[in-house]
Protein backbone atom coordinates (compact mmCIF):
# COMPACT_ATOMS: atom_id res chain seq x y z
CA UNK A 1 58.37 266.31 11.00
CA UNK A 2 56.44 264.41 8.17
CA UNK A 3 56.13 261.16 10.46
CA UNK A 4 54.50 263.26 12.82
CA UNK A 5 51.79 265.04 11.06
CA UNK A 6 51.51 261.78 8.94
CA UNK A 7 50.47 260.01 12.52
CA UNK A 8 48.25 263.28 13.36
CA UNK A 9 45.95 263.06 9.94
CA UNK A 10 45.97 259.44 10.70
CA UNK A 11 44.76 259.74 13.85
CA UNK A 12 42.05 261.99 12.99
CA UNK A 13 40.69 260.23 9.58
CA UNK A 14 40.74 256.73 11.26
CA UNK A 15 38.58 258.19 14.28
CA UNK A 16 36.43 260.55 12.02
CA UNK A 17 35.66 257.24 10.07
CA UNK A 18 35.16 254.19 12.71
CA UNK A 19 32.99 256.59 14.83
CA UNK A 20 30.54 257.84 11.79
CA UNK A 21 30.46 254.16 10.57
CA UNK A 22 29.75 252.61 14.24
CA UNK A 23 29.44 254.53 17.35
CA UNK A 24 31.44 257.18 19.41
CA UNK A 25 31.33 254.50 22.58
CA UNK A 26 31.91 251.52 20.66
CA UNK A 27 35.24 253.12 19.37
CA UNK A 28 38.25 253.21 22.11
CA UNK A 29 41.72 254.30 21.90
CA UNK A 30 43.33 250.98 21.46
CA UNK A 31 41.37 250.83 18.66
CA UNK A 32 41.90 253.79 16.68
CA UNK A 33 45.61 253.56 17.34
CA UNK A 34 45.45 249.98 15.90
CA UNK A 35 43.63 250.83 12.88
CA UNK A 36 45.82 254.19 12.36
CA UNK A 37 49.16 252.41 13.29
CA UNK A 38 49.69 254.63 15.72
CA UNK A 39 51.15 253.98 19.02
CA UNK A 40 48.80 254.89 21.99
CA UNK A 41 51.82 257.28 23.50
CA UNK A 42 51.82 259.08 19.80
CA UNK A 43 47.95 259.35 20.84
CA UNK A 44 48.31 261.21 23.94
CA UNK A 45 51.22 263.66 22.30
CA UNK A 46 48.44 265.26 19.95
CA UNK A 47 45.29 264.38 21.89
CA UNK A 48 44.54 264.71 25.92
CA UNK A 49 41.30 262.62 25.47
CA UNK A 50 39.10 260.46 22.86
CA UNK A 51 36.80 263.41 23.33
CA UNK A 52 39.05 266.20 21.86
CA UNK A 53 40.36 264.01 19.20
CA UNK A 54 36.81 263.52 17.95
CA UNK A 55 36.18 267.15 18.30
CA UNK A 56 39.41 267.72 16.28
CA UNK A 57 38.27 264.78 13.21
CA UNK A 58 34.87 266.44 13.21
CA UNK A 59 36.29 269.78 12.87
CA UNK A 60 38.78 268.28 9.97
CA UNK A 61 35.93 266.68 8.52
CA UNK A 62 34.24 270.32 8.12
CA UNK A 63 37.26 271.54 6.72
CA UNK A 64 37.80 269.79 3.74
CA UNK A 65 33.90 269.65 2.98
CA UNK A 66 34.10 273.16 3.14
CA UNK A 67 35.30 274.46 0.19
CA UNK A 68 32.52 272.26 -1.63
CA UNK A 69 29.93 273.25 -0.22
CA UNK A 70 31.04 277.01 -0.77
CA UNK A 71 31.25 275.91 -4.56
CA UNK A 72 27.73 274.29 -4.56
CA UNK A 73 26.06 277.22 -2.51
CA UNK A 74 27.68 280.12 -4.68
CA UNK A 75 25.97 283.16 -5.39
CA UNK A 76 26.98 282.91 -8.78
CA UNK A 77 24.37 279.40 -9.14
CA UNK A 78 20.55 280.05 -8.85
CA UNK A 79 19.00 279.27 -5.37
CA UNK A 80 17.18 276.54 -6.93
CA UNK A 81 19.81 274.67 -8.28
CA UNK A 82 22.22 275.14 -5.26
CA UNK A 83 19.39 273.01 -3.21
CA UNK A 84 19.62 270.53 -5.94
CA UNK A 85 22.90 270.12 -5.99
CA UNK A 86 23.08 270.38 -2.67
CA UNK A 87 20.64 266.88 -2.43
CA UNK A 88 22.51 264.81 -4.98
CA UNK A 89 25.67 265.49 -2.76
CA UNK A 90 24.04 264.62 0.38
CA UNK A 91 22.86 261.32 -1.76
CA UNK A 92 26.26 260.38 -3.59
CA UNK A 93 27.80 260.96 0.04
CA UNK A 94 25.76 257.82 1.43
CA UNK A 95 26.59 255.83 -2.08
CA UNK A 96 30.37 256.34 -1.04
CA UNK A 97 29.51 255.16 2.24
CA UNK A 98 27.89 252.58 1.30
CA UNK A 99 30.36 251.17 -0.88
CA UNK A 100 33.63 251.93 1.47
CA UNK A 101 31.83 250.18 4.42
CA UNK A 102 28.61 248.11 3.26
CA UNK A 103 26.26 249.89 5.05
CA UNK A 104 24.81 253.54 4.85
CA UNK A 105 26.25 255.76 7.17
CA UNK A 106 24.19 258.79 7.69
CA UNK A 107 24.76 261.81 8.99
CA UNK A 108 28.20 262.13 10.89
CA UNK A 109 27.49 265.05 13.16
CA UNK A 110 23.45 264.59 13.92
CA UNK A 111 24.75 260.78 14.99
CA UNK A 112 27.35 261.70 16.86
CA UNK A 113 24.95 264.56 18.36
CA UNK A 114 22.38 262.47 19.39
CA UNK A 115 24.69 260.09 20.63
CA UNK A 116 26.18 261.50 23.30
CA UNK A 117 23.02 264.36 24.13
CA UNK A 118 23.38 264.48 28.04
CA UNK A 119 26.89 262.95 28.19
CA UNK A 120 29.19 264.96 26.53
CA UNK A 121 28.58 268.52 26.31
CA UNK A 122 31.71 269.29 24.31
CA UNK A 123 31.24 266.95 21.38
CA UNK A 124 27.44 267.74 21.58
CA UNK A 125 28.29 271.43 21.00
CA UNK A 126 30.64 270.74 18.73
CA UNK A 127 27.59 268.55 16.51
CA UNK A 128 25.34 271.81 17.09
CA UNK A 129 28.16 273.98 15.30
CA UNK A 130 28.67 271.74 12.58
CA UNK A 131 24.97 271.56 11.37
CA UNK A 132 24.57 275.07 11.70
CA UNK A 133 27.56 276.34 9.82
CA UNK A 134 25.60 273.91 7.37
CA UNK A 135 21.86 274.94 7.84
CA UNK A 136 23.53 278.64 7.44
CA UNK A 137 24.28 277.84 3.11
CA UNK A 138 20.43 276.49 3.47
CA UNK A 139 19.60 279.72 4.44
CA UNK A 140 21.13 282.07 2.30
CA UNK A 141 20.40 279.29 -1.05
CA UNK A 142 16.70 280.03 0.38
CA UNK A 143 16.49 283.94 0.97
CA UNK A 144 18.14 284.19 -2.36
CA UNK A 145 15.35 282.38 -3.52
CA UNK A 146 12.62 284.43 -2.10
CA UNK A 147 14.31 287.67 -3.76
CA UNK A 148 14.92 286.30 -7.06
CA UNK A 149 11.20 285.66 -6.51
CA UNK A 150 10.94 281.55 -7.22
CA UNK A 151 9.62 280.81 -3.78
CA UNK A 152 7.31 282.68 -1.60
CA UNK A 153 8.21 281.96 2.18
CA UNK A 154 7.37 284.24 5.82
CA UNK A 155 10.44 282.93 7.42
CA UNK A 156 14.02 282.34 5.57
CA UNK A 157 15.31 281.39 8.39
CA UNK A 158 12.89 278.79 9.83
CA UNK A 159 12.12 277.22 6.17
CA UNK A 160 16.15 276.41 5.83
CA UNK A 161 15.55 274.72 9.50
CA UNK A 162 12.99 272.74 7.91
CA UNK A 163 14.87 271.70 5.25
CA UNK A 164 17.75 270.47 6.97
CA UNK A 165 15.33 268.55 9.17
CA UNK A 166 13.49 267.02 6.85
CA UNK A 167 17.14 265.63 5.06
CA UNK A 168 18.47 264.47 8.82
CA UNK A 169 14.99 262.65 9.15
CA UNK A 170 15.70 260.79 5.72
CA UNK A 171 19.06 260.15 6.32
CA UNK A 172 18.23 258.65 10.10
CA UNK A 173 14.94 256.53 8.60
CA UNK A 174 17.99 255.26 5.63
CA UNK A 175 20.68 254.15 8.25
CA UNK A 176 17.87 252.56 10.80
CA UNK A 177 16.74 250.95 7.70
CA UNK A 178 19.62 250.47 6.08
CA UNK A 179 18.22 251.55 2.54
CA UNK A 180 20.20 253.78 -0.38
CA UNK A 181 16.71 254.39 -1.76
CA UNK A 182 14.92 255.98 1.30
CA UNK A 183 16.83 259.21 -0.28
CA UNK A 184 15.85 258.87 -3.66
CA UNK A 185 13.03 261.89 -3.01
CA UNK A 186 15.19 263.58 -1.52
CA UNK A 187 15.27 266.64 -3.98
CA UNK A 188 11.38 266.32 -4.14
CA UNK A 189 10.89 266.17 -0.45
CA UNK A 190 12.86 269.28 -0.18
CA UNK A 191 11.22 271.39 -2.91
CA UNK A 192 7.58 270.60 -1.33
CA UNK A 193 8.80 272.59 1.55
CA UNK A 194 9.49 274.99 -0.38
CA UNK A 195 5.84 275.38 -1.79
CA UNK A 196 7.00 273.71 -5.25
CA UNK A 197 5.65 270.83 -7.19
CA UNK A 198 8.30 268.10 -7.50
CA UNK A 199 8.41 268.70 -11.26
CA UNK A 200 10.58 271.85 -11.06
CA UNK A 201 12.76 270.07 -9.11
C-alpha cells in the first residue's frame, strides 16, 4: 500500500512542479509519468484526466502551504507584521524557485489561471479558489489593521484585493522579465496601498 501512495504523491509533486515551472499545455502525460517513474496505467488508476490530476497537485499544493500561512496570518501577530511576513515569504518562495529550476517561477495558480481562461473551466475555477482562500488572510491581516487603528481604509475587503493584485502584477512583470529583484519593493509597494510611508514597513 506504500508503493501506491508513494506513486500517487509522485504523481502529484512532479505535475504540480513541471506545470508551475513551464506550462499546463506544454506538460503531457508521458511526461509526468517519465519524470515521476510512474507507469502511464498507474496514471489512469488515480487520475481520469491531466485535468483532474492538476486540480488534485494544486489542491495538494494548498495543503501543505496551509498551515504556514495560518502561522504567518495569526491573530496572535500584529496586522502589520503579518503583511510583512507575508511579502518576504512570497519573495524567498521565488529565491527557491529560482535556485531549484534557474528561472523565477511566479505565481502557480494566477499562471495556471490565466493559462487556460476560456479553455478549461475546471482548473480555471479551481485557480479562482486558490487565490481567494489566499486574498481571504489579506483580508482579515487588513481589517485587523483598521481596528487596531494603524491604517485608515473605506473598504477591507477591496484594499486586500488590491494588495494581492498589486503582488500578482510583480510577480508576472518578475517571471516575463525574469528578474529576483523586480520583488525587492515588494513590502513597500504593499504598505503604500495601505496609506503608509515605506519607512514603517
Amino acid at each position: 500500500m506504500g508503493r501506491v501512495s508513494d506513486a500517487k504523491e509522485k504523481l502529484l509533486q512532479v505535475a504540480f512542479d513541471l506545470i508551475w515551472t513551464s506550462s499546463y499545455g506544454s506538460v503531457s502525460v508521458d511526461h509526468i509519468c517519465e519524470r515521476a517513474g510512474v507507469k502511464k496505467g498507474s496514471f489512469y488508476y488515480f487520475f481520469p484526466s491531466k485535468a483532474d490530476l492538476a486540480i488534485a497537485a494544486y489542491e495538494a499544493d494548498w495543503a501543505k502551504k496551509q498551515p504556514e500561512l495560518d502561522k504567518i496570518f495569526s491573530a496572535e501577530v500584529p496586522p502589520l507584521d503579518r503583511l510583512v511576513r507575508w511579502c518576504e515569504v512570497v519573495v524567498e518562495c521565488q529565491r527557491e524557485g529560482w535556485k531549484k529550476y534557474g528561472h523565477v517561477c511566479g505565481c502557480p495558480y494566477a499562471s495556471v489561471g490565466a493559462e487556460l481562461a476560456g479553455q478549461d473551466a475546471r482548473i480555471q475555477a479551481k485557480a479562482q479558489e486558490l487565490l481567494a482562500r489566499g486574498i481571504s488572510y489579506l483580508e482579515r491581516a487588513v481589517e485587523d489593521a483598521v481596528e487596531a487603528g494603524v491604517i485608515q481604509v473605506a473598504d477591507p475587503a477591496m484594499t486586500a484585493r488590491h494588495v494581492a493584485s498589486c503582488v500578482l502584477g510583480s510577480l508576472v512583470h518578475a517571471r516575463v522579465q525574469n528578474d529576483q529583484s523586480a520583488l525587492d519593493d515588494l513590502p513597500a509597494a504593499v504598505f503604500g496601498l495601505l496609506g503608509l510611508k515605506p519607512a514603517v514597513a
